[in-house]
N, C-alpha and C. Protein backbone atom coordinates (compact mmCIF):
# COMPACT_ATOMS: atom_id res chain seq x y z
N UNK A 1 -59.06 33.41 50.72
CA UNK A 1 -60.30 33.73 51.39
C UNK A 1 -60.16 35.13 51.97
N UNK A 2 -61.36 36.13 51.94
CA UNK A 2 -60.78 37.38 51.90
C UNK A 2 -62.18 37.50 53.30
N UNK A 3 -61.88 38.22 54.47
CA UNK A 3 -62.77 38.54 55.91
C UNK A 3 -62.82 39.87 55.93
N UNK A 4 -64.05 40.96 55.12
CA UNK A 4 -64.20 42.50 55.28
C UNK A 4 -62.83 43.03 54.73
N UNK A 5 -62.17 42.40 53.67
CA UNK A 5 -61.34 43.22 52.82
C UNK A 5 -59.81 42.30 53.42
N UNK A 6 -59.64 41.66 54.33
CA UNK A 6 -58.84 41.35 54.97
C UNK A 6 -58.39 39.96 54.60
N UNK A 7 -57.43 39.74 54.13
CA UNK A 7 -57.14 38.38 53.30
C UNK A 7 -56.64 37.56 54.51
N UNK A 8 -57.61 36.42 54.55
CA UNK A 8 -57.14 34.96 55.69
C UNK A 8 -56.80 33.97 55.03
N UNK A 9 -55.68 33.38 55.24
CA UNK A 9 -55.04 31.58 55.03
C UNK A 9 -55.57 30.71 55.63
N UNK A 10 -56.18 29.68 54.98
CA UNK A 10 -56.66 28.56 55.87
C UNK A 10 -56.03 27.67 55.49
N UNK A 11 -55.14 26.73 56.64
CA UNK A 11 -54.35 25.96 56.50
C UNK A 11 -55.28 24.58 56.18
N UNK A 12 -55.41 23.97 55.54
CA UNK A 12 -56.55 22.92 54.92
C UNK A 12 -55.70 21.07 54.83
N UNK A 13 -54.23 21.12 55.36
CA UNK A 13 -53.45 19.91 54.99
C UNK A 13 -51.83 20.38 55.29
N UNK A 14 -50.91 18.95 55.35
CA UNK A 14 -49.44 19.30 55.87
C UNK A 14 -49.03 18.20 54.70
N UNK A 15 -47.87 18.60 54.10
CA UNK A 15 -47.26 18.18 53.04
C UNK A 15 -45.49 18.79 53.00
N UNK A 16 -44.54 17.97 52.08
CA UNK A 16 -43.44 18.70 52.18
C UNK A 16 -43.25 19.42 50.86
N UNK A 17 -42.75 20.31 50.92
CA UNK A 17 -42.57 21.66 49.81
C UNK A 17 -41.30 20.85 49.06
N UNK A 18 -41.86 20.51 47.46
CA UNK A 18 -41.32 20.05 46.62
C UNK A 18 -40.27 21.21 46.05
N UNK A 19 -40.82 22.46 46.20
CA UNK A 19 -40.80 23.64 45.42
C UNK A 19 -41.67 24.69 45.49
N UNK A 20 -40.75 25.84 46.56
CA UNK A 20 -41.65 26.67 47.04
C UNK A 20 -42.28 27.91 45.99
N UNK A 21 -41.20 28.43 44.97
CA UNK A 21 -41.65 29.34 44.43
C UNK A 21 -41.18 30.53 44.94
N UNK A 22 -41.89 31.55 44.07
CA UNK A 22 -41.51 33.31 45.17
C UNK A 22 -42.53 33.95 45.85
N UNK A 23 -43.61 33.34 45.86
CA UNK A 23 -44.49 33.88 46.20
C UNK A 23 -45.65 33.46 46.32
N UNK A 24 -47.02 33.89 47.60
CA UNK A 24 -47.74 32.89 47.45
C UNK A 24 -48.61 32.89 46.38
N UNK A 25 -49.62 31.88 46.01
CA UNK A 25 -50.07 31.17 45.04
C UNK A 25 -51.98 30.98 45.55
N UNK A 26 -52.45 31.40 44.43
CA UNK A 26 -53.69 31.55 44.75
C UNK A 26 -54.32 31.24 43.51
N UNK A 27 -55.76 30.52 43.24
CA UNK A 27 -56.38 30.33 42.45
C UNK A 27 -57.34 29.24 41.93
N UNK A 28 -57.78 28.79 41.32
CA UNK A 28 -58.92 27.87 41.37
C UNK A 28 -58.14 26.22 41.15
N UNK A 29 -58.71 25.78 42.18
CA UNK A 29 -58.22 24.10 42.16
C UNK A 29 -58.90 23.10 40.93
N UNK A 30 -58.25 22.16 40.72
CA UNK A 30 -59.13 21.40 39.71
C UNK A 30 -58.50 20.19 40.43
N UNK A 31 -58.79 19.21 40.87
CA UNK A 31 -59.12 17.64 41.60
C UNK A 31 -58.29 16.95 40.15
N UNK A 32 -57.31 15.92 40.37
CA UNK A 32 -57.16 15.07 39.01
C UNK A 32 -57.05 14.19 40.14
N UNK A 33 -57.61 12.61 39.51
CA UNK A 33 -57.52 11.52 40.07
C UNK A 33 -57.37 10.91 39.12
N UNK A 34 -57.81 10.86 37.79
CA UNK A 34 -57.20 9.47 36.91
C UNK A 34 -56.81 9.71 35.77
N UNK A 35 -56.06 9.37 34.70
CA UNK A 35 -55.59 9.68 33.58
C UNK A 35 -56.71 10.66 32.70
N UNK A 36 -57.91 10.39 32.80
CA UNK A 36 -58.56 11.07 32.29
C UNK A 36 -59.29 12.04 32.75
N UNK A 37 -59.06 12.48 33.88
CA UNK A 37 -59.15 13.52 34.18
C UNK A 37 -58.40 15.05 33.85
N UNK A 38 -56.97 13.63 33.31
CA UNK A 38 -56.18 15.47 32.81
C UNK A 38 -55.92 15.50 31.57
N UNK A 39 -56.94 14.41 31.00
CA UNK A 39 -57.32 14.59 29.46
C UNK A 39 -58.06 15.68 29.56
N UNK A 40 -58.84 15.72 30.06
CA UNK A 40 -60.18 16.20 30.33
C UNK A 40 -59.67 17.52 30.25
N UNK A 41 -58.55 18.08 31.34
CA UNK A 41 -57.74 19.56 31.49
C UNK A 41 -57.59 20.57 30.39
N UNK A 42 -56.29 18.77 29.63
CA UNK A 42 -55.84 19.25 28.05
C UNK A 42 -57.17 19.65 27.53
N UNK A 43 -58.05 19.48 27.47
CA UNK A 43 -59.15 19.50 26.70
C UNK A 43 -60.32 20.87 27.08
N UNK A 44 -59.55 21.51 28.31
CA UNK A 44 -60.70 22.52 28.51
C UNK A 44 -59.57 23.72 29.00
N UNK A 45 -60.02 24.46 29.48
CA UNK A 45 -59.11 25.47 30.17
C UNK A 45 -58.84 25.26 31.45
N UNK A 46 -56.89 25.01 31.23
CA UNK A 46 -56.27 24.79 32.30
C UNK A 46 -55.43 25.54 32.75
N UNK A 47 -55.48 26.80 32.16
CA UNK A 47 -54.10 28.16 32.30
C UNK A 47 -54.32 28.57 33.95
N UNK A 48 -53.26 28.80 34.47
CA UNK A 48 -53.18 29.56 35.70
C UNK A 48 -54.49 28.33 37.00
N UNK A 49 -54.27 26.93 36.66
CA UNK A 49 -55.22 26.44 37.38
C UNK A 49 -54.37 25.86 38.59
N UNK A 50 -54.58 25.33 39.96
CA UNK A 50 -53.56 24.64 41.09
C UNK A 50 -54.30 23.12 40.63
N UNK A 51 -53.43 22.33 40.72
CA UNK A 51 -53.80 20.99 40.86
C UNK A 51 -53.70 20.21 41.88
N UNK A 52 -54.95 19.99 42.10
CA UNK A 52 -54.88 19.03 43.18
C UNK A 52 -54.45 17.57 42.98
N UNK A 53 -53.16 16.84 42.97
CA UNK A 53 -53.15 15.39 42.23
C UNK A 53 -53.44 14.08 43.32
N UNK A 54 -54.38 13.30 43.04
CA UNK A 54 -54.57 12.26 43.84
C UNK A 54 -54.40 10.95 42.97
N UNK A 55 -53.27 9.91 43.40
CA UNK A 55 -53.69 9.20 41.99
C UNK A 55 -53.42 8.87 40.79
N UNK A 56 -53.18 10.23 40.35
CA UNK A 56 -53.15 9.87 38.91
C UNK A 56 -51.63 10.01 38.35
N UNK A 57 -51.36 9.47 37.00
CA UNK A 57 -50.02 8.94 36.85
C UNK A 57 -49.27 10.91 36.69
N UNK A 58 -48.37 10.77 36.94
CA UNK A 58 -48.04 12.26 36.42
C UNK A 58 -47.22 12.61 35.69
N UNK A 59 -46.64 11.24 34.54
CA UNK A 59 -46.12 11.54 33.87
C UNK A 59 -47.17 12.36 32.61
N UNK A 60 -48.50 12.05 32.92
CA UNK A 60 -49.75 12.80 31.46
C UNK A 60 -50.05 14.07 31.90
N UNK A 61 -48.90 14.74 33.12
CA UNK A 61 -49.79 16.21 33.58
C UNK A 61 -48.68 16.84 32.81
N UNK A 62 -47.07 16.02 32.11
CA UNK A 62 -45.74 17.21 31.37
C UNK A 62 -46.87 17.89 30.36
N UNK A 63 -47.34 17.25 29.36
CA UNK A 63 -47.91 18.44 28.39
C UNK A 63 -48.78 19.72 29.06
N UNK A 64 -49.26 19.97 30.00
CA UNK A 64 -50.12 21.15 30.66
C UNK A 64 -49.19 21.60 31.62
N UNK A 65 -47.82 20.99 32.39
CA UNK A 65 -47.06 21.99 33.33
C UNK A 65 -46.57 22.63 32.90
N UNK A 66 -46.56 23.74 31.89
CA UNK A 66 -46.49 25.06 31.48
C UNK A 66 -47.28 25.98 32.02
N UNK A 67 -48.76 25.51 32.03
CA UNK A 67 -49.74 26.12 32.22
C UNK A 67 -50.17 26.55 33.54
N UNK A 68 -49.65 25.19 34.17
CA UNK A 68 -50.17 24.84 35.49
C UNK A 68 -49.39 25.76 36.81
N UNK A 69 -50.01 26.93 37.72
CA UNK A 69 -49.77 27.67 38.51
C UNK A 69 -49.15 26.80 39.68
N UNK A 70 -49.43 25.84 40.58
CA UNK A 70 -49.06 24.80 41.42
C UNK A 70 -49.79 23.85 41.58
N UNK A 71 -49.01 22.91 42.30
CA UNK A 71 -49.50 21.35 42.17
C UNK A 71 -49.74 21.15 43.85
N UNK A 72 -50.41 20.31 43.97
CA UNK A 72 -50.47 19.87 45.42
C UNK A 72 -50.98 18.28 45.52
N UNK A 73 -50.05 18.02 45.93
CA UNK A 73 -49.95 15.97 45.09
C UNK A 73 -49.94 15.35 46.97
N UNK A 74 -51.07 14.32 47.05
CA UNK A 74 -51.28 13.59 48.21
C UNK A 74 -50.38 12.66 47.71
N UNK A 75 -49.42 12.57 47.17
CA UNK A 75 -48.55 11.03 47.09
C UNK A 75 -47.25 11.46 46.79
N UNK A 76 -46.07 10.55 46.77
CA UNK A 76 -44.92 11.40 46.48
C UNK A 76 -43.93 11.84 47.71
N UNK A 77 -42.50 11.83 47.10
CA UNK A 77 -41.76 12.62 47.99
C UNK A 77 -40.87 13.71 47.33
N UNK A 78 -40.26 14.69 48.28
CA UNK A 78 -39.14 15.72 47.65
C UNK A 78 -38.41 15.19 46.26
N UNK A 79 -38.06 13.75 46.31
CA UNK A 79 -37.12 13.22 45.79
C UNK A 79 -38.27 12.41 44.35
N UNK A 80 -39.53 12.56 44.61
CA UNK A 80 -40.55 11.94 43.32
C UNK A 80 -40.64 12.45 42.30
N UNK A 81 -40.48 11.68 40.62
CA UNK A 81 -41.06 12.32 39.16
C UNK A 81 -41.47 14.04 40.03
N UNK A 82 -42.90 13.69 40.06
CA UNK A 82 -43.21 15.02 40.05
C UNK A 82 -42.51 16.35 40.54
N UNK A 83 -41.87 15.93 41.89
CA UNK A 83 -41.14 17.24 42.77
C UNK A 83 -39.92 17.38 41.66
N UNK A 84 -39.72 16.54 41.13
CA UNK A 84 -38.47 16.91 40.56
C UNK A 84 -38.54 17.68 39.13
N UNK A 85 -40.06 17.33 38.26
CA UNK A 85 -40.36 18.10 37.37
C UNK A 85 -41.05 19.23 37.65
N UNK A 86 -41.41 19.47 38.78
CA UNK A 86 -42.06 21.03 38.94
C UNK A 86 -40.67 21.78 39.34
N UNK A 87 -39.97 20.94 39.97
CA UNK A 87 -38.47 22.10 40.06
C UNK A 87 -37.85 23.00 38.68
N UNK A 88 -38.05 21.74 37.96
CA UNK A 88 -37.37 22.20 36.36
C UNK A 88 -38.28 23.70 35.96
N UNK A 89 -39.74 22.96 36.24
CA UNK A 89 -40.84 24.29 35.34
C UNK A 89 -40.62 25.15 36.22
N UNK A 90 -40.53 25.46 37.35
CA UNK A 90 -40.46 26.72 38.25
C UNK A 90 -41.65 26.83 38.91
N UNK A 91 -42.23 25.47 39.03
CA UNK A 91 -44.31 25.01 39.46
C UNK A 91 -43.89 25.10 40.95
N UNK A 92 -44.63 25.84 41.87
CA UNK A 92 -44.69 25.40 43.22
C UNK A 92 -45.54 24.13 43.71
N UNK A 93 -44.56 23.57 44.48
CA UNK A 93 -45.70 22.28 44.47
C UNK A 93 -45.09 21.62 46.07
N UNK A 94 -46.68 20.91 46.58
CA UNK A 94 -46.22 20.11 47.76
C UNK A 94 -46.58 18.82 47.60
N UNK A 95 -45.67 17.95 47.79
CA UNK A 95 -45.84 16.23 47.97
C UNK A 95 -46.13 15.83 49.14
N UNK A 96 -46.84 14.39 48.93
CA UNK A 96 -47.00 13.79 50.28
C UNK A 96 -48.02 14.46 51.05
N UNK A 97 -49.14 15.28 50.64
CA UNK A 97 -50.16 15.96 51.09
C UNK A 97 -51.07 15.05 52.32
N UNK A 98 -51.10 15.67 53.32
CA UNK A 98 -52.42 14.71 54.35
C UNK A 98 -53.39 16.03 54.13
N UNK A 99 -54.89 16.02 53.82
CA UNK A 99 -55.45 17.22 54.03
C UNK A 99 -56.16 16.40 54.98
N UNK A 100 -56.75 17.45 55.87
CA UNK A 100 -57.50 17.15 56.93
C UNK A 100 -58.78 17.50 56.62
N UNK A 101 -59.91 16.48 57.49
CA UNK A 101 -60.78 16.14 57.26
C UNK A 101 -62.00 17.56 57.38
């Protein structure tokens, strides 16, 4: 979010950092909640997208985490499938997400 040229962070949720990355991470969210939603991904343009994961299984997001810029998963811990496969890809990602209301 950018204020008269001036780039602001809005803290939006608290989660633990699966995998921080080098740097921060910016770009358009896409919501997955059910298997077919990240059919849906495979199926449209998903390059450079953050995922929001609620839900959905994550073993059907390996074919697109190439693509995928970071993850931000409401379920999960450091030690979950996912944190442990975004470590491998080099995906920044946070588990265990509360976003606030």
């Amino acid at each position: 979010m950018k204020n008269d040229g001036e780039e602001l962070f809005v803290k939006v949720g608290r989660g633990a950092v699966a995998y921080f990355g080098k740097q921060p991470v910016e770009g358009i969210v896409k919501e997955v909640e059910t298997l077919e939603d990240i059919v849906a991904l495979t199926e449209g343009e998903v390059h450079g997208k953050v995922l929001l994961v609620k839900k959905a299984g994550v073993t059907g997001l390996i074919p697109i985490l190439p693509e995928i810029k970071a993850i931000v998963c409401t379920t999960g811990g450091v030690g979950s499938h996912l944190a442990i496969l975004t470590r491998e890809f080099g995906i920044p990602c946070i588990v265990g997400v509360k976003l606030d209301p």
